[in-house]
PDB file of N, CA and C in Angstrom:
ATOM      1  N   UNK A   1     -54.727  27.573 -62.990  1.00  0.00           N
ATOM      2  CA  UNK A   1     -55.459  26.458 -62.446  1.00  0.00           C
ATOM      3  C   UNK A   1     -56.812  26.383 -63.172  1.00  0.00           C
ATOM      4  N   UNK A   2     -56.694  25.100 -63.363  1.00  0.00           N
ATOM      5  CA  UNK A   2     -58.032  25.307 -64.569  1.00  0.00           C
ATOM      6  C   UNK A   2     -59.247  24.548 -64.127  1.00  0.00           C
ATOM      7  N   UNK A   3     -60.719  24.610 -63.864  1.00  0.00           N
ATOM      8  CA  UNK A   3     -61.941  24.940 -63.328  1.00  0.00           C
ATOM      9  C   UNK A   3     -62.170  23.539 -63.799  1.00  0.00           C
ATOM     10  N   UNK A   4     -62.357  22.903 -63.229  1.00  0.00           N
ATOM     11  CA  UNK A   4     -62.818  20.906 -63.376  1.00  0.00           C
ATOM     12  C   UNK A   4     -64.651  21.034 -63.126  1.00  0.00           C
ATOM     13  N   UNK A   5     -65.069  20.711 -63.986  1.00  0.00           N
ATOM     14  CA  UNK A   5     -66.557  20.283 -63.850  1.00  0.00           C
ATOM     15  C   UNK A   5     -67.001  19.508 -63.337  1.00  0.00           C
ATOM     16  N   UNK A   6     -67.963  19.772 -62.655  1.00  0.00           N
ATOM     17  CA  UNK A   6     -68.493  18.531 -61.719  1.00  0.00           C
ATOM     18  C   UNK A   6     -70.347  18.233 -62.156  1.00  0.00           C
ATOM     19  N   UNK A   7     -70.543  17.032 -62.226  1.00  0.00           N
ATOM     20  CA  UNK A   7     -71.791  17.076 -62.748  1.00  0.00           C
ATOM     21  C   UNK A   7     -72.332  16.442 -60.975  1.00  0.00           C
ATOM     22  N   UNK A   8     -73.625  17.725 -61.427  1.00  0.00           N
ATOM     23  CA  UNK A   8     -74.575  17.511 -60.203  1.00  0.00           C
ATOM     24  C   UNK A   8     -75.098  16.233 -60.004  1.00  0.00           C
ATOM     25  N   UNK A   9     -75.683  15.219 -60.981  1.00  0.00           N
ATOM     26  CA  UNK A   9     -75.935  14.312 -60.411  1.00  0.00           C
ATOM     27  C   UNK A   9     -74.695  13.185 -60.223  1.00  0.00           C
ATOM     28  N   UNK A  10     -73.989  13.335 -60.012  1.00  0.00           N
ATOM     29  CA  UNK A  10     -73.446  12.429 -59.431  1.00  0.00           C
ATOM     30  C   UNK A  10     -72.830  12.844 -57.881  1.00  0.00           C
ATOM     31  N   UNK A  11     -73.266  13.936 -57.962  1.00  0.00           N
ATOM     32  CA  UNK A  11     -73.330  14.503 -56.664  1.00  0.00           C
ATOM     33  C   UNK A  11     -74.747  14.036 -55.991  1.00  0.00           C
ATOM     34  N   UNK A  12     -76.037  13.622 -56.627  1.00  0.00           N
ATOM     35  CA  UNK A  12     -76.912  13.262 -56.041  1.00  0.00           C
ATOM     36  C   UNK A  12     -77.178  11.782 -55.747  1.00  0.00           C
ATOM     37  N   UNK A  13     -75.824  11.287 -56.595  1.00  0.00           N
ATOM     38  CA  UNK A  13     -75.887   9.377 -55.990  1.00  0.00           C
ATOM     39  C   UNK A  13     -76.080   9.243 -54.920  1.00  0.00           C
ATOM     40  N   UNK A  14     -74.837  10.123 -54.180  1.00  0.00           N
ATOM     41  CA  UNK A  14     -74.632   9.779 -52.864  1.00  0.00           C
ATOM     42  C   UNK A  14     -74.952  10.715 -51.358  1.00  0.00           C
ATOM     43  N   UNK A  15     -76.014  11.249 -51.998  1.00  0.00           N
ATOM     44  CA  UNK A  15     -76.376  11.757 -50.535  1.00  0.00           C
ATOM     45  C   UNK A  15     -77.972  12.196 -51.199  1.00  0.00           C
ATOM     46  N   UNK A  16     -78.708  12.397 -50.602  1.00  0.00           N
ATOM     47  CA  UNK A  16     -80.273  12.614 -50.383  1.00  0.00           C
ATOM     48  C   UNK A  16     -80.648  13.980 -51.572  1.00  0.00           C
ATOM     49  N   UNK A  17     -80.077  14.875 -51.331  1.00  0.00           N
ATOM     50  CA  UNK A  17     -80.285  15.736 -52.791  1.00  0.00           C
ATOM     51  C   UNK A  17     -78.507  16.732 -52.814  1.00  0.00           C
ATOM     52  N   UNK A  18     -78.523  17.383 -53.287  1.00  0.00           N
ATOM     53  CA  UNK A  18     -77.382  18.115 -53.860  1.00  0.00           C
ATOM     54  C   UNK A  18     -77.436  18.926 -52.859  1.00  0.00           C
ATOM     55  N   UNK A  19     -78.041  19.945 -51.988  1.00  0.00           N
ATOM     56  CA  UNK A  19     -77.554  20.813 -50.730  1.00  0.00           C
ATOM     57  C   UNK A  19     -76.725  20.023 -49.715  1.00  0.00           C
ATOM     58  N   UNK A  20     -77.449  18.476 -49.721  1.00  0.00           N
ATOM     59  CA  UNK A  20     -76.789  17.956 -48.464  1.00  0.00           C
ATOM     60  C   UNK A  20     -75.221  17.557 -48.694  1.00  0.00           C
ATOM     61  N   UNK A  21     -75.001  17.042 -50.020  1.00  0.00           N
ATOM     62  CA  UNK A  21     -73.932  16.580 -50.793  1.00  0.00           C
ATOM     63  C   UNK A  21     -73.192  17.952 -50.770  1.00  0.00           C
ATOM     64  N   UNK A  22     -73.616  19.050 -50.722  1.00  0.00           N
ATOM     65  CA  UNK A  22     -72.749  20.186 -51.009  1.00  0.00           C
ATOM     66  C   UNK A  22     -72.398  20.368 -49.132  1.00  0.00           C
ATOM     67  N   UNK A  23     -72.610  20.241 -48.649  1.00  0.00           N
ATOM     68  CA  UNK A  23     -72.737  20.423 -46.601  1.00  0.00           C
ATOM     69  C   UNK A  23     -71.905  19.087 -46.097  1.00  0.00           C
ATOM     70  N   UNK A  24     -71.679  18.387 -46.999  1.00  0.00           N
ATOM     71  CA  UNK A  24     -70.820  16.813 -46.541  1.00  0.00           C
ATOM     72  C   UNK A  24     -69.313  17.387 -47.316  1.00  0.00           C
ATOM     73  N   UNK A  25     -69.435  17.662 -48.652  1.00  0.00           N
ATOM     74  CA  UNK A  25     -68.334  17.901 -48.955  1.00  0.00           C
ATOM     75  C   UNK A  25     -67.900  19.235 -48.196  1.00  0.00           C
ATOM     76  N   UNK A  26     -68.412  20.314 -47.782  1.00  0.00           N
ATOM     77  CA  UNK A  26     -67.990  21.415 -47.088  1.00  0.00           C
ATOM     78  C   UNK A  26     -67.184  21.428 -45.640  1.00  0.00           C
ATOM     79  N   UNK A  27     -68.125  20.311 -45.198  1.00  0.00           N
ATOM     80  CA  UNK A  27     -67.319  20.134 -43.350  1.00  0.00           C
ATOM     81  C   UNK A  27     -66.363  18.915 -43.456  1.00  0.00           C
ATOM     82  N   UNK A  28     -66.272  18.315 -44.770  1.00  0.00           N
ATOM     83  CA  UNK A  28     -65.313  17.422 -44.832  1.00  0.00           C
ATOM     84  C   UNK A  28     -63.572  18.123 -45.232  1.00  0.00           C
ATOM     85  N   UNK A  29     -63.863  19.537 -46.446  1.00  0.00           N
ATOM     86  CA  UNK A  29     -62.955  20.416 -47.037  1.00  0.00           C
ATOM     87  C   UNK A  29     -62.949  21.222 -45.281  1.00  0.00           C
ATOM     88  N   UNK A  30     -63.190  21.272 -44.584  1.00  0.00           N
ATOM     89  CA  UNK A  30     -62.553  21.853 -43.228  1.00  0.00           C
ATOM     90  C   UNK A  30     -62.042  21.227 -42.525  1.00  0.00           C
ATOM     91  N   UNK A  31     -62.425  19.950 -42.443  1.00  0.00           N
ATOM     92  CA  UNK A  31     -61.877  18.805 -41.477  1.00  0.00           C
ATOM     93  C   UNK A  31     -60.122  18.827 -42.292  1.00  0.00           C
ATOM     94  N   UNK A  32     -59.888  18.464 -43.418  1.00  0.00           N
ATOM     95  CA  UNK A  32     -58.558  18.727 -43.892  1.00  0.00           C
ATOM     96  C   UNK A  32     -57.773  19.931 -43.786  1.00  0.00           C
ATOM     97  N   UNK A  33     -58.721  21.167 -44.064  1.00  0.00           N
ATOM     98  CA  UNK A  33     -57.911  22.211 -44.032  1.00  0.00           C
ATOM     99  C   UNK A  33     -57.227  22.199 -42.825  1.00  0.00           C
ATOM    100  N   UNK A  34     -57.943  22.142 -41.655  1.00  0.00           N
ATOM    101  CA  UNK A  34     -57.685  22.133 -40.415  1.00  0.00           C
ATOM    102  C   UNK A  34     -56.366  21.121 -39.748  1.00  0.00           C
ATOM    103  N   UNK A  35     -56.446  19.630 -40.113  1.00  0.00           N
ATOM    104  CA  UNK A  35     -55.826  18.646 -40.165  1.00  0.00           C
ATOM    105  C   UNK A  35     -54.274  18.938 -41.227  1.00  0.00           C
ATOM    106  N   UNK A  36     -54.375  20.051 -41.848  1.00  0.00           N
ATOM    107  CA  UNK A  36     -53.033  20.407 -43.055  1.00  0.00           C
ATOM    108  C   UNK A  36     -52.724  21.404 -41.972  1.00  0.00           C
ATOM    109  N   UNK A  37     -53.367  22.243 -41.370  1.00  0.00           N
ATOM    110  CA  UNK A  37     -52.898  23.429 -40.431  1.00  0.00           C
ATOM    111  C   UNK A  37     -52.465  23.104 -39.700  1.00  0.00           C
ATOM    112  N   UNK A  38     -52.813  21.939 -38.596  1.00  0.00           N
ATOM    113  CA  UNK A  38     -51.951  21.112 -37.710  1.00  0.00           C
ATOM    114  C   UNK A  38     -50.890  20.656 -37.798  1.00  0.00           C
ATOM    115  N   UNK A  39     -50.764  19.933 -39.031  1.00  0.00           N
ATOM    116  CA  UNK A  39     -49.578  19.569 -39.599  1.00  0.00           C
ATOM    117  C   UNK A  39     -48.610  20.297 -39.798  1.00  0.00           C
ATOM    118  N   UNK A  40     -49.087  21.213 -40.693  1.00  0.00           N
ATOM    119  CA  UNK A  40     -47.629  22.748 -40.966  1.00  0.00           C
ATOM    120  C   UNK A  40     -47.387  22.873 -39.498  1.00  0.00           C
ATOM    121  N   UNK A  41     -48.396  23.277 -38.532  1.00  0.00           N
ATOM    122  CA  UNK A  41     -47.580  24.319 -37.320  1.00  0.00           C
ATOM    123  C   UNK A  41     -46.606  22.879 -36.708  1.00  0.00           C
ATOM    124  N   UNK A  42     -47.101  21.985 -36.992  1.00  0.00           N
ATOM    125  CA  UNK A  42     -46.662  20.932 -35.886  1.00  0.00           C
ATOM    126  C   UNK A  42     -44.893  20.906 -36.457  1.00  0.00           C
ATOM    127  N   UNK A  43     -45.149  21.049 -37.932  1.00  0.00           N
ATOM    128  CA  UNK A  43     -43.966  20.713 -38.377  1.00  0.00           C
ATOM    129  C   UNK A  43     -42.790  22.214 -38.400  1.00  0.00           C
ATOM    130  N   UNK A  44     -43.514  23.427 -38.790  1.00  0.00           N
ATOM    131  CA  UNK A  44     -42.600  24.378 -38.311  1.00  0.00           C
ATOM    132  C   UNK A  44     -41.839  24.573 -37.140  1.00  0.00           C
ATOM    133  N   UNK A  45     -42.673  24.174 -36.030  1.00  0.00           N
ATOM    134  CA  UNK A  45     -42.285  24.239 -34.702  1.00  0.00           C
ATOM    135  C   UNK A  45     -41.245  23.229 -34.204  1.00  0.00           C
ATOM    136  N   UNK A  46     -40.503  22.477 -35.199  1.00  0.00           N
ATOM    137  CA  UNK A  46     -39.544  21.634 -34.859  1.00  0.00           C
ATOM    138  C   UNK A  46     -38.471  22.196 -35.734  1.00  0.00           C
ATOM    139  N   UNK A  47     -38.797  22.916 -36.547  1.00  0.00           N
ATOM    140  CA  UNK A  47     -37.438  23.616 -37.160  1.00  0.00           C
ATOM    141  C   UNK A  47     -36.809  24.608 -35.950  1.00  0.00           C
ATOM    142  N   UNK A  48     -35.168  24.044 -36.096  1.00  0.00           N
ATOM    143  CA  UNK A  48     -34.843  24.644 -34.823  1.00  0.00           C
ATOM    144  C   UNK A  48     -34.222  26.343 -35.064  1.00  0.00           C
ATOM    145  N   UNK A  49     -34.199  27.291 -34.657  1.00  0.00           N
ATOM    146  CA  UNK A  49     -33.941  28.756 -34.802  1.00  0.00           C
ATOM    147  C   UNK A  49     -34.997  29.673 -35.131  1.00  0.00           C
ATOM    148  N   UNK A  50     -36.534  29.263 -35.193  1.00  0.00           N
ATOM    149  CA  UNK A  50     -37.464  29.642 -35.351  1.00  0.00           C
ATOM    150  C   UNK A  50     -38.012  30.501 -34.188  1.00  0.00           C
ATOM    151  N   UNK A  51     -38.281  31.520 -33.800  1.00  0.00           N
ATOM    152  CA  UNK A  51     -38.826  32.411 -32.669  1.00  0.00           C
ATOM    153  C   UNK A  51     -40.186  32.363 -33.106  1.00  0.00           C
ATOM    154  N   UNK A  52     -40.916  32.227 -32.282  1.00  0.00           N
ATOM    155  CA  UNK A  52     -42.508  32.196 -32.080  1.00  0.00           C
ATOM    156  C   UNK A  52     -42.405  33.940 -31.777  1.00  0.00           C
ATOM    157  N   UNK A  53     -41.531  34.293 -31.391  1.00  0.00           N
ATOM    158  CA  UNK A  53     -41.883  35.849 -31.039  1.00  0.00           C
ATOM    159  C   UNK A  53     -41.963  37.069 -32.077  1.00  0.00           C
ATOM    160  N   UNK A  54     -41.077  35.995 -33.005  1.00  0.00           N
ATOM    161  CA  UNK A  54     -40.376  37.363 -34.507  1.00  0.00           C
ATOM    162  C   UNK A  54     -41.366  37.022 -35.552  1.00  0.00           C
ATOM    163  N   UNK A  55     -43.085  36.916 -35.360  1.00  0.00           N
ATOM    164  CA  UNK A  55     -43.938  36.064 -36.429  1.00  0.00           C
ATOM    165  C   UNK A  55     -44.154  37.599 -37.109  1.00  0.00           C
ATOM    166  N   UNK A  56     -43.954  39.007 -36.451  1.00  0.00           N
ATOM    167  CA  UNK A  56     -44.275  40.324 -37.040  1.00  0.00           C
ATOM    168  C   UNK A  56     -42.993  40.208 -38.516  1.00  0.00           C
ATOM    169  N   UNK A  57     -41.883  39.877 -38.196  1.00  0.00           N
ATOM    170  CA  UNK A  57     -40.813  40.262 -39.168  1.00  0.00           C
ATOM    171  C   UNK A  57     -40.900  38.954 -40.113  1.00  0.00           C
ATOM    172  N   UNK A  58     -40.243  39.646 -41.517  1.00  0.00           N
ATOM    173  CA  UNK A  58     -40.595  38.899 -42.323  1.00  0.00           C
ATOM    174  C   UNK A  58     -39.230  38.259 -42.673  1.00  0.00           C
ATOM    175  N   UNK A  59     -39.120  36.562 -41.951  1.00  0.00           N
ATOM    176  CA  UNK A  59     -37.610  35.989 -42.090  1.00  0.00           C
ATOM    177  C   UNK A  59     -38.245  35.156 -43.343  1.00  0.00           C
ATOM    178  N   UNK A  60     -37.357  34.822 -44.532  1.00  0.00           N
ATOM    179  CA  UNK A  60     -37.727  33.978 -45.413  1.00  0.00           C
ATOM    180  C   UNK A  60     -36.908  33.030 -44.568  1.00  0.00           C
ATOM    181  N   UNK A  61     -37.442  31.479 -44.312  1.00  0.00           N
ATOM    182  CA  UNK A  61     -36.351  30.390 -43.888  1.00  0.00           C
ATOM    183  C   UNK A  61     -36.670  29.073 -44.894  1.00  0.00           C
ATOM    184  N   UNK A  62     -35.603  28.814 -45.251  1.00  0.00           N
ATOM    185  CA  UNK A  62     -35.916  27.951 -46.457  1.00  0.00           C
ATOM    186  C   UNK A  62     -36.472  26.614 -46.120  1.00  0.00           C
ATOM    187  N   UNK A  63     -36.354  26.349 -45.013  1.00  0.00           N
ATOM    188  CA  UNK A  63     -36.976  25.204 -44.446  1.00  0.00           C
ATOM    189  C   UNK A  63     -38.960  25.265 -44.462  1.00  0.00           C
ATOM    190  N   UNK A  64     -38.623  26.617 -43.709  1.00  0.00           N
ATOM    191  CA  UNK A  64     -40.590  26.570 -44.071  1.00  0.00           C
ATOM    192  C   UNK A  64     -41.155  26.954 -45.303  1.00  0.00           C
ATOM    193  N   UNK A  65     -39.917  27.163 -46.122  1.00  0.00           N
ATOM    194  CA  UNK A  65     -40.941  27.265 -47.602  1.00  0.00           C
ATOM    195  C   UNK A  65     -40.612  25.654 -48.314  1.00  0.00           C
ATOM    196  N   UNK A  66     -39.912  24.894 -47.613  1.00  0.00           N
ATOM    197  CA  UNK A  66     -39.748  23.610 -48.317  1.00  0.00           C
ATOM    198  C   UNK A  66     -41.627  23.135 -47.958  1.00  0.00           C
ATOM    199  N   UNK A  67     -41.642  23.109 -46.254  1.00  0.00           N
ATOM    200  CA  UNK A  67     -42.369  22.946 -45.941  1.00  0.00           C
ATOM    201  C   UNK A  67     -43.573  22.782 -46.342  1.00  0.00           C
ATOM    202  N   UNK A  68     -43.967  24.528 -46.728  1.00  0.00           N
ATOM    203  CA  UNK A  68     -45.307  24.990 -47.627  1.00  0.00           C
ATOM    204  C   UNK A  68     -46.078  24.591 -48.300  1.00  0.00           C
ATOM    205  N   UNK A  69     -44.411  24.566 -49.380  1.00  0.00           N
ATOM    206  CA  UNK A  69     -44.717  23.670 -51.184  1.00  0.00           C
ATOM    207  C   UNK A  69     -45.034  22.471 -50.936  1.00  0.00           C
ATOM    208  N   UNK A  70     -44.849  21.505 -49.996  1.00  0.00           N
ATOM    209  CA  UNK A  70     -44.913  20.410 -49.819  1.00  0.00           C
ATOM    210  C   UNK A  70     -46.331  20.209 -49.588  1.00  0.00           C
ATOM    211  N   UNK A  71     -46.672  21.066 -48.736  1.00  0.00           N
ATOM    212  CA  UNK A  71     -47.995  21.150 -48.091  1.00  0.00           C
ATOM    213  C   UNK A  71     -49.366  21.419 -49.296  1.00  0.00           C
ATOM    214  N   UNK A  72     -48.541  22.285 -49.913  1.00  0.00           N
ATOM    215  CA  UNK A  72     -49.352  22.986 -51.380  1.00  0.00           C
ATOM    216  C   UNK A  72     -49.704  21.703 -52.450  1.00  0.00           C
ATOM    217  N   UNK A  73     -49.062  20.765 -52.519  1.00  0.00           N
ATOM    218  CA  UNK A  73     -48.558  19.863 -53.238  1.00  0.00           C
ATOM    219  C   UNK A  73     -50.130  18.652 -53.011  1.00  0.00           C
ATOM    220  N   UNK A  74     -50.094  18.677 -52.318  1.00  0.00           N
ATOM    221  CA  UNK A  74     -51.270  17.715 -51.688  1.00  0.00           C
ATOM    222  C   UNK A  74     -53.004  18.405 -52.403  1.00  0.00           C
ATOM    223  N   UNK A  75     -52.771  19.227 -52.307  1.00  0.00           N
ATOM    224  CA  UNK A  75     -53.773  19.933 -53.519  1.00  0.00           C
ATOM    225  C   UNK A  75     -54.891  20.711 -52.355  1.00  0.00           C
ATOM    226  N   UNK A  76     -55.486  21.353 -53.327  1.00  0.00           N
ATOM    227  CA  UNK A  76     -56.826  22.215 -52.183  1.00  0.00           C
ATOM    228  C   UNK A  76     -57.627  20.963 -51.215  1.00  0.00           C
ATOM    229  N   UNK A  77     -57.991  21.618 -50.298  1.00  0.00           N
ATOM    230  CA  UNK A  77     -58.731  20.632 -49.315  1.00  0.00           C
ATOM    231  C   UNK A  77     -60.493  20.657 -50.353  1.00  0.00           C
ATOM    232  N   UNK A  78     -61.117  21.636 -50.814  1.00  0.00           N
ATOM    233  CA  UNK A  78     -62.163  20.997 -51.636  1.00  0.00           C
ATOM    234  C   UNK A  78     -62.104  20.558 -52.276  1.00  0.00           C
ATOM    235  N   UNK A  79     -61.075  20.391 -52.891  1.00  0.00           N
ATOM    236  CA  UNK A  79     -60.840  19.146 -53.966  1.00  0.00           C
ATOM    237  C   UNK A  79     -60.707  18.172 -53.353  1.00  0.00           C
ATOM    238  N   UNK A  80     -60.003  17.708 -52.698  1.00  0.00           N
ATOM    239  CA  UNK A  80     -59.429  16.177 -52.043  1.00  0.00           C
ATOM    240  C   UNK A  80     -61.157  16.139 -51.107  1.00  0.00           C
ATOM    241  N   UNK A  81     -61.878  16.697 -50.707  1.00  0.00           N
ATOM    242  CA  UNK A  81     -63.167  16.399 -50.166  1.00  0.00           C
ATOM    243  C   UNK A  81     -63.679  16.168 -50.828  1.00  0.00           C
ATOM    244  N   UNK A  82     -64.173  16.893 -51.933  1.00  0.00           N
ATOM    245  CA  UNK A  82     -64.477  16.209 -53.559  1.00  0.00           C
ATOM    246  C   UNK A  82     -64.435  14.870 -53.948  1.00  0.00           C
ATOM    247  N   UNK A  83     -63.102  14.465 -54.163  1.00  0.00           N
ATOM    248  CA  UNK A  83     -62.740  13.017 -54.269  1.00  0.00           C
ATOM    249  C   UNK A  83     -62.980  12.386 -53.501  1.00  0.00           C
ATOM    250  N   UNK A  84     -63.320  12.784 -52.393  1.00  0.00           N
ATOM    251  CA  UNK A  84     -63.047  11.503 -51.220  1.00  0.00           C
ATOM    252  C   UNK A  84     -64.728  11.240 -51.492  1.00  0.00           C
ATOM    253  N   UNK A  85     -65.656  12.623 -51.724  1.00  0.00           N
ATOM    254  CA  UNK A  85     -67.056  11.780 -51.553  1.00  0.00           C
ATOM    255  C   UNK A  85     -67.670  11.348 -52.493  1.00  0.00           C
ATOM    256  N   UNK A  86     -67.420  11.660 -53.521  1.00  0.00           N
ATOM    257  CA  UNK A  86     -67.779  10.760 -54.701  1.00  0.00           C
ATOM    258  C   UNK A  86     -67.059   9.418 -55.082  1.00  0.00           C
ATOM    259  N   UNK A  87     -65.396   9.086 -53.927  1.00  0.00           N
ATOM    260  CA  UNK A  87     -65.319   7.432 -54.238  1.00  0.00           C
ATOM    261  C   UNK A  87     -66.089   6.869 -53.503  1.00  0.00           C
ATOM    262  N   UNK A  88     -66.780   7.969 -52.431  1.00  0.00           N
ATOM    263  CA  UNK A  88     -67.543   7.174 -51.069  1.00  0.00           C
ATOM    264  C   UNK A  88     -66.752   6.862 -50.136  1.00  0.00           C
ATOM    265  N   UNK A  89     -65.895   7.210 -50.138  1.00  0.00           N
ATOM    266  CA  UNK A  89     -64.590   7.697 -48.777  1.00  0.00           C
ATOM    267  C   UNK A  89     -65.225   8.179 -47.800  1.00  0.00           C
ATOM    268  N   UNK A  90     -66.206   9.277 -47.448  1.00  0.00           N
ATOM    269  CA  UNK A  90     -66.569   9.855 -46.349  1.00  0.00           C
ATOM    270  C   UNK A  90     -67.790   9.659 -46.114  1.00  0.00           C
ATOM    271  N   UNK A  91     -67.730   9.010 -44.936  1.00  0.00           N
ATOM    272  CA  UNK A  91     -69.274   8.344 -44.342  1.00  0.00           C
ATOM    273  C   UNK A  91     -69.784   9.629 -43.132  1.00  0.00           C
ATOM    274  N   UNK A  92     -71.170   9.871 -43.015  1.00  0.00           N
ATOM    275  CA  UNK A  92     -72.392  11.108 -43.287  1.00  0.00           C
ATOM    276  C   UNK A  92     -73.270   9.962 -41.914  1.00  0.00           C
ATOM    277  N   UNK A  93     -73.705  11.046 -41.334  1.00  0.00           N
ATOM    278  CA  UNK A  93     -75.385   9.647 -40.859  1.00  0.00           C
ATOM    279  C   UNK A  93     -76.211  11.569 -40.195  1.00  0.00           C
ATOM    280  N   UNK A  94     -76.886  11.439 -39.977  1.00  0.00           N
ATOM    281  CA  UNK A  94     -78.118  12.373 -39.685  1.00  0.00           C
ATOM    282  C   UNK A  94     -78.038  12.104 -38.117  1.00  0.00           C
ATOM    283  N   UNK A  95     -78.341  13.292 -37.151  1.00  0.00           N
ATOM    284  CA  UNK A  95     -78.287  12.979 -35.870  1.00  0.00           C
ATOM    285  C   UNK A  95     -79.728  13.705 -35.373  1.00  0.00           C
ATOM    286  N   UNK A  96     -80.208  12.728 -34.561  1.00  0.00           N
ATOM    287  CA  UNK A  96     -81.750  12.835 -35.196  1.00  0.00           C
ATOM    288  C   UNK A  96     -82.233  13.497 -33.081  1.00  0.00           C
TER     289      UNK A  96
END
């Protein structure tokens, strides 16, 4: 995986200086991670023969590694936060 450059100022278009731009893209890369975690469990938990009890033993089931990759596929959540705030996708306001 190879290391994409990001130039700081264009990280400073859109938000007040570069810490804050780095704190918008950060709780935005959690808001997804979180929102992808929901998703997987939501979606494992409908595969049927799955025990919530046997999470110690290690079953490979090919369904949740379809799952995974699929999930993997969508790319890192700081990246896709990345993109989203430099098209200006994710709207910010100060709570005063």
């Amino acid at each position: 995986m190879p290391l994409k450059p990001v130039d700081v100022k264009e990280l400073e278009k859109h938000a007040e200086n570069i810490y804050e731009s780095i704190v918008v893209i950060s709780k935005r890369a959690r808001q997804i991670n979180d929102d992808m975690k929901i998703e997987y469990n939501k979606r494992v938990a409908e595969i049927p023969g799955i025990n919530q009890l046997d999470e110690q033993e290690e079953i490979e089931n090919p369904d949740q590694i379809r799952i995974s990759k699929e999930l993997e596929k969508q790319g890192k959540s700081t990246e896709r936060a990345l993109k989203e705030f430099l098209n200006g996708e994710v709207e910010f306001r100060y709570i005063k």
